[in-house]
N, C-alpha and C. Protein backbone atom coordinates (compact mmCIF):
# COMPACT_ATOMS: atom_id res chain seq x y z
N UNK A 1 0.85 -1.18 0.00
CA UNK A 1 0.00 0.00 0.00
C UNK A 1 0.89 1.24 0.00
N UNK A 2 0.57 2.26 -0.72
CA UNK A 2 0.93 3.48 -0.98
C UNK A 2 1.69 4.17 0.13
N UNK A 3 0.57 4.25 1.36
CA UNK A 3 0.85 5.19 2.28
C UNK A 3 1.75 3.88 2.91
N UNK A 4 1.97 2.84 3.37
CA UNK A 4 3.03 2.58 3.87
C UNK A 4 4.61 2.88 3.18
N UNK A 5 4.43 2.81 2.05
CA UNK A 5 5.81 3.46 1.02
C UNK A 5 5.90 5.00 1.75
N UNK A 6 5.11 5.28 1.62
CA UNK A 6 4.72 7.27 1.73
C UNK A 6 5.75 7.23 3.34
N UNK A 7 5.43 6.91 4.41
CA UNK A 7 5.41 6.55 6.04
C UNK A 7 7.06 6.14 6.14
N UNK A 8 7.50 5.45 5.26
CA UNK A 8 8.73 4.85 5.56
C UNK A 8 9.57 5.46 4.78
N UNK A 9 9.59 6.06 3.65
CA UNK A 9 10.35 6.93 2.58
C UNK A 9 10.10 8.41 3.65
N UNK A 10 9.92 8.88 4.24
CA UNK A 10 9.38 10.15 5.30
C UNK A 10 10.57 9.08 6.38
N UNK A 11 10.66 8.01 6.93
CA UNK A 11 11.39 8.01 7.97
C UNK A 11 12.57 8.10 7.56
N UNK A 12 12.88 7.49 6.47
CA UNK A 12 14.04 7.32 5.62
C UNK A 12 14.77 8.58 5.77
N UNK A 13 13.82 9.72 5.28
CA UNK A 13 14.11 11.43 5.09
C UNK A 13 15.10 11.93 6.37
N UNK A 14 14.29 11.24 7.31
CA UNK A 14 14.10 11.91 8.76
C UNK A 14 15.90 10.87 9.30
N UNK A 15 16.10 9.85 9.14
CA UNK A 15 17.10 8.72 8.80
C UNK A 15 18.34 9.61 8.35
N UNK A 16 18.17 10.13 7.29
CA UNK A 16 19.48 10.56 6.28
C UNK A 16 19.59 12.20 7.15
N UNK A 17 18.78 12.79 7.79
CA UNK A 17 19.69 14.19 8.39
C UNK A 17 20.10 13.36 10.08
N UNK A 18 19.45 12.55 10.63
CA UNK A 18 20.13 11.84 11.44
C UNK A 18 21.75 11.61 11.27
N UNK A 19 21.66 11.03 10.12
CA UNK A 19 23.33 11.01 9.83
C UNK A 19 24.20 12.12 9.75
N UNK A 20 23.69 13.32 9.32
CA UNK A 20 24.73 14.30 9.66
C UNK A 20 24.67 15.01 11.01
N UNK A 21 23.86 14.75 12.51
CA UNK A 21 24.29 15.11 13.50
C UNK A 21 24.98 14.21 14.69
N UNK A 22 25.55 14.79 15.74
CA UNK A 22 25.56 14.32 16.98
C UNK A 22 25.42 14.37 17.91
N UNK A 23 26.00 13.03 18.60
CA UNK A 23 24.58 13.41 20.17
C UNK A 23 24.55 14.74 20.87
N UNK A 24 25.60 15.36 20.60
CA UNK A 24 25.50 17.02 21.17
C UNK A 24 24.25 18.01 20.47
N UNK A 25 24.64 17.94 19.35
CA UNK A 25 23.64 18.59 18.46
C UNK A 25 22.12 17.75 18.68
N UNK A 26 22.10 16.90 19.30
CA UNK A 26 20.65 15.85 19.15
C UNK A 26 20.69 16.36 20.55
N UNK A 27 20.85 16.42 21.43
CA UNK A 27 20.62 16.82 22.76
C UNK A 27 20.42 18.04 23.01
N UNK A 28 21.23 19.27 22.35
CA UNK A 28 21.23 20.52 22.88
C UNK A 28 19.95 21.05 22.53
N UNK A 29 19.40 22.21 23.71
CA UNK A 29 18.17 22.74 23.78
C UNK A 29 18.13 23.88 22.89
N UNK A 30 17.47 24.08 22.00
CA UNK A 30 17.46 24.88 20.76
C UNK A 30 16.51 25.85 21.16
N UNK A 31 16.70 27.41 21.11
CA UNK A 31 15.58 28.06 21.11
C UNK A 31 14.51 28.52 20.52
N UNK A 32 15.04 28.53 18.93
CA UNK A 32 14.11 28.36 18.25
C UNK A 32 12.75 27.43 17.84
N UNK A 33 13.39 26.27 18.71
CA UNK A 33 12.01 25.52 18.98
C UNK A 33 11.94 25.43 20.28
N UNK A 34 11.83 26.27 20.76
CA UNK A 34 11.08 26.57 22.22
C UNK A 34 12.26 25.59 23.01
N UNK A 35 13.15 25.67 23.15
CA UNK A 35 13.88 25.66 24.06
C UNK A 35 14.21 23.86 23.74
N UNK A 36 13.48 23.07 22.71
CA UNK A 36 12.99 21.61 22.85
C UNK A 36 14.73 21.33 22.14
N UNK A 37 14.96 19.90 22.25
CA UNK A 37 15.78 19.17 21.52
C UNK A 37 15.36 18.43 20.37
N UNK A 38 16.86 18.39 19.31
CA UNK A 38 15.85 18.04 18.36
C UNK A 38 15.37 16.29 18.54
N UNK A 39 17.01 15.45 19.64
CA UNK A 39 16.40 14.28 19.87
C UNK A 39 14.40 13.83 20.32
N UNK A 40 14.17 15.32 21.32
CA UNK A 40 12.78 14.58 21.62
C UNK A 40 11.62 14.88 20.84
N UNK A 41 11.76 15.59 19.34
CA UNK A 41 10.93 15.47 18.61
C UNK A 41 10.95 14.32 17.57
N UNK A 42 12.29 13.77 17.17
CA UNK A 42 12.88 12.39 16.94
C UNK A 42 11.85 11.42 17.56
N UNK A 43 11.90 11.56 18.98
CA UNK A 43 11.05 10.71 19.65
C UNK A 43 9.73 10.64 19.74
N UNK A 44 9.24 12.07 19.76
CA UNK A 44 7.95 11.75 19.62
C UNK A 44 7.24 11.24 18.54
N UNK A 45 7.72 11.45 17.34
CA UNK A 45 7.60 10.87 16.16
C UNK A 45 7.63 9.60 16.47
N UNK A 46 8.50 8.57 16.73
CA UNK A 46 8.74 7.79 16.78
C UNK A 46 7.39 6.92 17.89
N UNK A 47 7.62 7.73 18.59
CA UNK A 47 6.15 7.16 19.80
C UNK A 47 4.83 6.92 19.26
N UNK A 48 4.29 7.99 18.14
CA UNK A 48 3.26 7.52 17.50
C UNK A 48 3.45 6.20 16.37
N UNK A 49 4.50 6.27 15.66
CA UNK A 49 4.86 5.12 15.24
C UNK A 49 4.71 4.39 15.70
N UNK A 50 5.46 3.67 16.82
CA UNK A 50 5.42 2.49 17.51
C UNK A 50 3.88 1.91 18.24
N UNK A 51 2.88 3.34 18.25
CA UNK A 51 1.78 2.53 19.16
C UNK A 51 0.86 2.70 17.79
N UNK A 52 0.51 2.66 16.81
CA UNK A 52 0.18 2.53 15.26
C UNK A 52 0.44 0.97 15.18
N UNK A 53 2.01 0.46 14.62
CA UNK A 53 2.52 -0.71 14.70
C UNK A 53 2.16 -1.75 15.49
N UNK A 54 2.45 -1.05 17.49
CA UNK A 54 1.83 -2.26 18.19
C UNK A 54 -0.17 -2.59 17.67
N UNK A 55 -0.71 -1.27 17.66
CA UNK A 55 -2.04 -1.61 17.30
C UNK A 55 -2.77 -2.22 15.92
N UNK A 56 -1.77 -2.42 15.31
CA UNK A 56 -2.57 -2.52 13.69
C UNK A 56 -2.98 -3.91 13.98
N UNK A 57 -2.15 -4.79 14.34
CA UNK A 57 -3.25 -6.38 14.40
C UNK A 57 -4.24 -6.85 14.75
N UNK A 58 -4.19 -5.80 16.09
CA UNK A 58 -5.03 -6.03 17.43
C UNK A 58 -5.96 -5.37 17.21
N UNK A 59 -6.04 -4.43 16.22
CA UNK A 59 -7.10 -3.58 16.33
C UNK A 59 -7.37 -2.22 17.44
N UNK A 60 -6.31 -2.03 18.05
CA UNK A 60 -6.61 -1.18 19.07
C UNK A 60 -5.43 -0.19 19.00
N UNK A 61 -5.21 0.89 18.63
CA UNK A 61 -4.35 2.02 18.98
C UNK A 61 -4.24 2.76 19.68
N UNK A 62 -3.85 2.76 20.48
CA UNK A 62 -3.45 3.59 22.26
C UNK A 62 -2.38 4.63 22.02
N UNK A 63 -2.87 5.87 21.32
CA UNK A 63 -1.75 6.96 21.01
C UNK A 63 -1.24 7.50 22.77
N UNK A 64 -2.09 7.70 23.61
CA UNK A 64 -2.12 7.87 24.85
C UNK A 64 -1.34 7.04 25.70
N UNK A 65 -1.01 5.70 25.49
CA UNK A 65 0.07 4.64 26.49
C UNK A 65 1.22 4.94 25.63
N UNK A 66 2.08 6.07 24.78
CA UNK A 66 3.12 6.02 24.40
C UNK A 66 4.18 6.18 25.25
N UNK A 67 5.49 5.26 25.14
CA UNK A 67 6.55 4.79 25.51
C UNK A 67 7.18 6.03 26.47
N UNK A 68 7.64 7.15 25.75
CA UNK A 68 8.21 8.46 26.19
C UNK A 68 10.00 8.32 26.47
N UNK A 69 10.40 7.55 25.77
CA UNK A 69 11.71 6.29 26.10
C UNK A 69 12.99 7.99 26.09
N UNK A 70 13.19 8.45 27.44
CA UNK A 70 13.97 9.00 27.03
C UNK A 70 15.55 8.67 26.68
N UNK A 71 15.82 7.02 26.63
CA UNK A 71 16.88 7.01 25.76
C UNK A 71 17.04 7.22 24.31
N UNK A 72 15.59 7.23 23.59
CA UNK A 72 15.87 8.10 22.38
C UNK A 72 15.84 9.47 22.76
N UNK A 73 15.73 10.20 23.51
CA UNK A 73 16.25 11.59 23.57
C UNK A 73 17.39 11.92 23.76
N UNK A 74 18.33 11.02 24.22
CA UNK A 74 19.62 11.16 24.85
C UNK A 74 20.54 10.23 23.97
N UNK A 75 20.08 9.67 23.08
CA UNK A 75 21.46 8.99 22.70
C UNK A 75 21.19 8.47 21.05
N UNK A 76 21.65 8.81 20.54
CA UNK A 76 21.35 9.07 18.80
C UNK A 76 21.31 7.71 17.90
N UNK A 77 22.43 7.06 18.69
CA UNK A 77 22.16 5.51 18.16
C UNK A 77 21.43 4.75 18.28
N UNK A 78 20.71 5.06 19.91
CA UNK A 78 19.60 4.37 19.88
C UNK A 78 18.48 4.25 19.07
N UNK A 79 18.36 6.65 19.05
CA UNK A 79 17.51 6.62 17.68
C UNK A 79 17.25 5.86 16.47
N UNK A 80 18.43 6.21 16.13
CA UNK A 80 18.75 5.30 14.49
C UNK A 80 18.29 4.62 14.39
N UNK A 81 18.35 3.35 15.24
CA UNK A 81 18.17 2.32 15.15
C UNK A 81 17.14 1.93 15.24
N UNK A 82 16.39 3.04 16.31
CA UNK A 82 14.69 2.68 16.63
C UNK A 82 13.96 2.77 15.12
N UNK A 83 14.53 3.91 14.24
CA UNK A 83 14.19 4.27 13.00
C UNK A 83 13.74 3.06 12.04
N UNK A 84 15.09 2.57 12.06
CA UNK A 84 15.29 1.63 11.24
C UNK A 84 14.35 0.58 11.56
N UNK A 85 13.78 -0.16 12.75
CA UNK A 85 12.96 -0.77 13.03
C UNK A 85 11.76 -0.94 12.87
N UNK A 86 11.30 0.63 13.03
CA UNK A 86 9.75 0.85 12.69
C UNK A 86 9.79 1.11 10.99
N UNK A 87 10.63 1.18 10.63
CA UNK A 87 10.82 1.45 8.96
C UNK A 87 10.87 -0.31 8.52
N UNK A 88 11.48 -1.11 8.79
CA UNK A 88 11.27 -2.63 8.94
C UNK A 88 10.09 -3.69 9.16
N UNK A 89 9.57 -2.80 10.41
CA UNK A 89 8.22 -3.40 10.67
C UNK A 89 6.85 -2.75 9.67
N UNK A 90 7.28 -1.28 9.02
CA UNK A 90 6.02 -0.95 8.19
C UNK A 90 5.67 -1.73 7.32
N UNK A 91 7.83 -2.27 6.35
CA UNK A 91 7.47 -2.52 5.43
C UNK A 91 6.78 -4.46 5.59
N UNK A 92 6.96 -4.60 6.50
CA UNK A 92 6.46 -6.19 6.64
C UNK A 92 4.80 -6.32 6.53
N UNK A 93 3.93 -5.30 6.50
CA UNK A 93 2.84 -5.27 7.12
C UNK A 93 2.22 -5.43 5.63
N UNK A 94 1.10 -6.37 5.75
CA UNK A 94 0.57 -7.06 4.35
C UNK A 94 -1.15 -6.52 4.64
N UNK A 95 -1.00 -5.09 5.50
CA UNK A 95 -2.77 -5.43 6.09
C UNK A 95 -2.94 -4.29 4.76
N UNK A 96 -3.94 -4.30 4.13
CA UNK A 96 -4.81 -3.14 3.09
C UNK A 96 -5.37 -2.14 4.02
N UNK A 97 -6.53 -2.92 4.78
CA UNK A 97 -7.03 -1.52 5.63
C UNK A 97 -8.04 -2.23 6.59
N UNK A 98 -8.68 -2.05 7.57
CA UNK A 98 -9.57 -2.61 8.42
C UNK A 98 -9.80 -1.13 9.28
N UNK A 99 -11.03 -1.92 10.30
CA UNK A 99 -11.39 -0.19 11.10
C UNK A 99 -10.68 -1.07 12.22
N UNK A 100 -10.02 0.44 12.97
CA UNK A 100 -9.38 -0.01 14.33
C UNK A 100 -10.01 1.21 14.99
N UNK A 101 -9.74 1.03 16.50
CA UNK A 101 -10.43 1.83 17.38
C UNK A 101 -9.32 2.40 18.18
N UNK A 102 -8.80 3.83 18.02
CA UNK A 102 -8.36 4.98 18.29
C UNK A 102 -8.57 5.38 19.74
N UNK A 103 -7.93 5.03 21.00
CA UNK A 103 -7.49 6.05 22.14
C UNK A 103 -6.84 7.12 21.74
N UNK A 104 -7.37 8.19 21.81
CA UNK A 104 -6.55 9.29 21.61
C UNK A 104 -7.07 10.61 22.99
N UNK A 105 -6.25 11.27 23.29
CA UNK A 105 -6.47 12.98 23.89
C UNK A 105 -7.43 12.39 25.27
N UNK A 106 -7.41 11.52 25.87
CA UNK A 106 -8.60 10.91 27.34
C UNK A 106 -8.61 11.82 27.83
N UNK A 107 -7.66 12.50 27.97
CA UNK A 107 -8.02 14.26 29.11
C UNK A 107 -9.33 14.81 28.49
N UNK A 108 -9.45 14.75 26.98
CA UNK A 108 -10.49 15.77 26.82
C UNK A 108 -11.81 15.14 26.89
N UNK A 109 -12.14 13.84 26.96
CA UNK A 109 -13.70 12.86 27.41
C UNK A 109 -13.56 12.51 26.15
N UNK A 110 -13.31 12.27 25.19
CA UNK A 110 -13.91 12.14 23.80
C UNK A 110 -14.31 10.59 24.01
N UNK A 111 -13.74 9.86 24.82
CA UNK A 111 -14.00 8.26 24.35
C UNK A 111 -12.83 7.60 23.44
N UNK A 112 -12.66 6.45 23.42
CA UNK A 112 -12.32 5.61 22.25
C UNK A 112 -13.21 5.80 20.97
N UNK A 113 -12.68 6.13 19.61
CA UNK A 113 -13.21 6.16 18.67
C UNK A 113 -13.08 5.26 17.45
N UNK A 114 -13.77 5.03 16.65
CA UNK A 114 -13.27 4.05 15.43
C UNK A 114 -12.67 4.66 14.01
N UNK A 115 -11.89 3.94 13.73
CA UNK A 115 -11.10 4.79 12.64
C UNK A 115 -10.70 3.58 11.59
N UNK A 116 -9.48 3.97 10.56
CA UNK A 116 -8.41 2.71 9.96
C UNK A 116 -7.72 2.94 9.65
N UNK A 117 -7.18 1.91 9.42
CA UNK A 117 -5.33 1.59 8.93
C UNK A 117 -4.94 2.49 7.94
N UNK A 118 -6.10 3.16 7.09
CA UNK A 118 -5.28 4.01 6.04
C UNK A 118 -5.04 5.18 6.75
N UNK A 119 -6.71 5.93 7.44
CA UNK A 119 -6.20 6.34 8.65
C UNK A 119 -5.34 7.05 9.16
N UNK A 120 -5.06 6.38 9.68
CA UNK A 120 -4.20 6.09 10.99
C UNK A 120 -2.46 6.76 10.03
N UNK A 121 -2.66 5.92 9.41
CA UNK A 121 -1.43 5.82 8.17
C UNK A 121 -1.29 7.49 8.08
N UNK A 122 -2.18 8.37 7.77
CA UNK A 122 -2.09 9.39 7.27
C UNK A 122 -1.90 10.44 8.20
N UNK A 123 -2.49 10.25 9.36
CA UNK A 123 -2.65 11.18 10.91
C UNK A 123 -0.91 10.34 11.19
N UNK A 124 -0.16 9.71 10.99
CA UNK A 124 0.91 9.62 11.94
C UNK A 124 1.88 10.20 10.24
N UNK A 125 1.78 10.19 9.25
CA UNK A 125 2.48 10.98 8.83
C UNK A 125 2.29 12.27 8.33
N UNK A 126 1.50 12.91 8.49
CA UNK A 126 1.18 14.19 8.63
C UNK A 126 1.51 15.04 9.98
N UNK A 127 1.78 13.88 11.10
CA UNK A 127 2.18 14.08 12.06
C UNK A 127 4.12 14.14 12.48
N UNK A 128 3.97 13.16 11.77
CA UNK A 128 5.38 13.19 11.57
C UNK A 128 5.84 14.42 10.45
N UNK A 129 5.76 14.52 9.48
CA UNK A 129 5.97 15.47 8.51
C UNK A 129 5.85 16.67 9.69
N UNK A 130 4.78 17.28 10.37
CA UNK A 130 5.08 18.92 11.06
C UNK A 130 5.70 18.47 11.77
N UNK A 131 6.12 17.35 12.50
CA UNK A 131 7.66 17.52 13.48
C UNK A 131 8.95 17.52 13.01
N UNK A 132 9.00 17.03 11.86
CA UNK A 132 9.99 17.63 11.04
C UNK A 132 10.47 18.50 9.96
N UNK A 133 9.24 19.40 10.12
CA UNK A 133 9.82 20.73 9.62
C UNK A 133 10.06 21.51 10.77
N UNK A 134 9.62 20.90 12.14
CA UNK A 134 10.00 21.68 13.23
C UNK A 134 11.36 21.35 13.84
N UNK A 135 11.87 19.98 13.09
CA UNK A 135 13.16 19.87 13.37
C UNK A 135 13.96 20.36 12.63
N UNK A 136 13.45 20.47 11.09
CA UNK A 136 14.12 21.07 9.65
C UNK A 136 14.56 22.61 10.46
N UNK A 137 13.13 23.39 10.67
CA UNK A 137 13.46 24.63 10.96
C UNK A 137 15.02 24.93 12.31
N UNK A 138 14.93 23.98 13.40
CA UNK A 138 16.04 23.72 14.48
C UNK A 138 17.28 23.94 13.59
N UNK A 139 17.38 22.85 12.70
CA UNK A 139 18.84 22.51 12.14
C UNK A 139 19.26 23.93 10.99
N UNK A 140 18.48 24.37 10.37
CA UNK A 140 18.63 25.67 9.89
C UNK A 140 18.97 26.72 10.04
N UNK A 141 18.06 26.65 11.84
CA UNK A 141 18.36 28.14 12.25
C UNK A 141 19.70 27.89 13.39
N UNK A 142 20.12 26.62 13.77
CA UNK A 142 21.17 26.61 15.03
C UNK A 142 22.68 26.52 14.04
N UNK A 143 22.33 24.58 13.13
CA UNK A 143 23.68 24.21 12.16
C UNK A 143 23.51 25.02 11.11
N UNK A 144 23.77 26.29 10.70
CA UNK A 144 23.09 26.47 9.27
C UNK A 144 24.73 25.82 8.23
N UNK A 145 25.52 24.84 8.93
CA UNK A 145 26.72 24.39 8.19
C UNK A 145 26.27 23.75 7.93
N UNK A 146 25.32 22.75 8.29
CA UNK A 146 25.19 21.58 7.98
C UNK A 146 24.56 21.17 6.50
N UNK A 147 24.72 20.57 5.65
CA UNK A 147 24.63 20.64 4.24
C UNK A 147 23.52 19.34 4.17
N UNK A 148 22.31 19.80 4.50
CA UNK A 148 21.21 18.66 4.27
C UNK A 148 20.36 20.15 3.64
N UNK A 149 19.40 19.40 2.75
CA UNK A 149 19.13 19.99 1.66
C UNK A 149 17.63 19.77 1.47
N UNK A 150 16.96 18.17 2.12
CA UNK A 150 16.23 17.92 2.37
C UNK A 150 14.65 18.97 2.68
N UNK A 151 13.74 19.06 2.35
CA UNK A 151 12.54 19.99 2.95
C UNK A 151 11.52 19.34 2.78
N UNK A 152 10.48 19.29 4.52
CA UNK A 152 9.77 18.89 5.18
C UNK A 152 8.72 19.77 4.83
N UNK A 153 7.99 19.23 4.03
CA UNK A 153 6.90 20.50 3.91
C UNK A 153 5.84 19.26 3.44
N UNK A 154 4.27 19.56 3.26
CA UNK A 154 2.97 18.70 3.18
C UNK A 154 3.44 18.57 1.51
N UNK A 155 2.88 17.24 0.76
CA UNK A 155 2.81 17.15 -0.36
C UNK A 155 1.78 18.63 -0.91
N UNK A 156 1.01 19.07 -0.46
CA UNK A 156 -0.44 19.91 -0.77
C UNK A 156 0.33 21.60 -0.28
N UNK A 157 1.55 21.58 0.52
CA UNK A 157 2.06 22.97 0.37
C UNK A 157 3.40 23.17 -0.32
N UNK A 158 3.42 22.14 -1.25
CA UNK A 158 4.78 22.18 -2.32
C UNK A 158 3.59 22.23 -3.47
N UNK A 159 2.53 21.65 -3.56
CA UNK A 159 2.05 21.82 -4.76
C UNK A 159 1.21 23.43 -4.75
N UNK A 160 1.32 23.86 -3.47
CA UNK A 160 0.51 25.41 -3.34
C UNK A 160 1.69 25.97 -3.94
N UNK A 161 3.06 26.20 -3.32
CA UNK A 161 4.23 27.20 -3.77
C UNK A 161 4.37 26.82 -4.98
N UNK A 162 4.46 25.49 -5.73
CA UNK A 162 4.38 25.57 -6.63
C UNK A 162 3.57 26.48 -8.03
N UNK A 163 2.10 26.13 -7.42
CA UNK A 163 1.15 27.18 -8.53
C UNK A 163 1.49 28.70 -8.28
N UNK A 164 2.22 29.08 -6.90
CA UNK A 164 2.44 30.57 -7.22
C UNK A 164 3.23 31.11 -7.93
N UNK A 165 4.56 30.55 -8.30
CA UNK A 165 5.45 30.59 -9.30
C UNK A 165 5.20 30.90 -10.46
């Protein structure tokens, strides 16, 4: 399926500027994104990933029981590697689409809701995509040496800048 290509070519993205930092630069508190590191937006990305993955069989997605593992905030290899995993496990996944039922936001009452796999697919990379233009924007405005070239922007606001041209 499409959007699993779409989901894992986006981690891939997120993969290849990994390689040009280190754990200093992945740790240090950036102000331009509010003081955050760019490791724990790494992670949070990664957190919706992983509870997507654990839920797709089971039917049940618990965005709310995510991990919060701050050894991916603190240590870059771990990252990587977590990367590489959930990029491993997308591509193994043979499901088309089914409805699964969505924990999400319990602070606000909403309930468990029903949703699906395509879904789901699209809310965690759309999700992922604005955390990494919020990491794009970090590495821009702190490394502006760093020679990644890469840009995090929605398929639908490259095709907007595009028509203004």
């Amino acid at each position: 399926m499409k959007l699993f290509e779409d989901n894992i070519d986006l981690i891939n993205r997120l993969g290849s500027l990994i390689k040009l930092l280190d754990n200093d630069k992945w740790k240090q508190h950036i102000s331009s994104i509010n003081n955050e590191t760019i490791g724990r937006h790494y992670r949070h990305i990664a957190d919706f990933y992983l509870q997507l993955i654990a839920g797709m069989n089971s039917g049940y997605i618990d965005y709310d029981n995510r991990a919060r593992d701050v050894s991916f905030e603190e240590n870059i290899d771990f990252a990587s590697a977590a990367l590489d995993r959930i990029c491993s496990k997308l591509a193994a996944y043979t499901i088309e689409d089914k409805v699964v039922i969505i924990n999400m936001n319990q602070s606000m009452g909403s309930g468990p809701f029903n949703s699906s796999i395509k879904r789901e697919l699209m809310f965690v990379y759309d999700h992922a995509l604005h955390h990494a233009h919020i990491i794009q924007t970090a590495v821009s405005n702190e490394f502006p040496n760093l020679s990644f070239k890469d840009k995090f922007y929605s398929p639908s606001t490259i095709e907007s800048l595009e028509c203004v041209k």
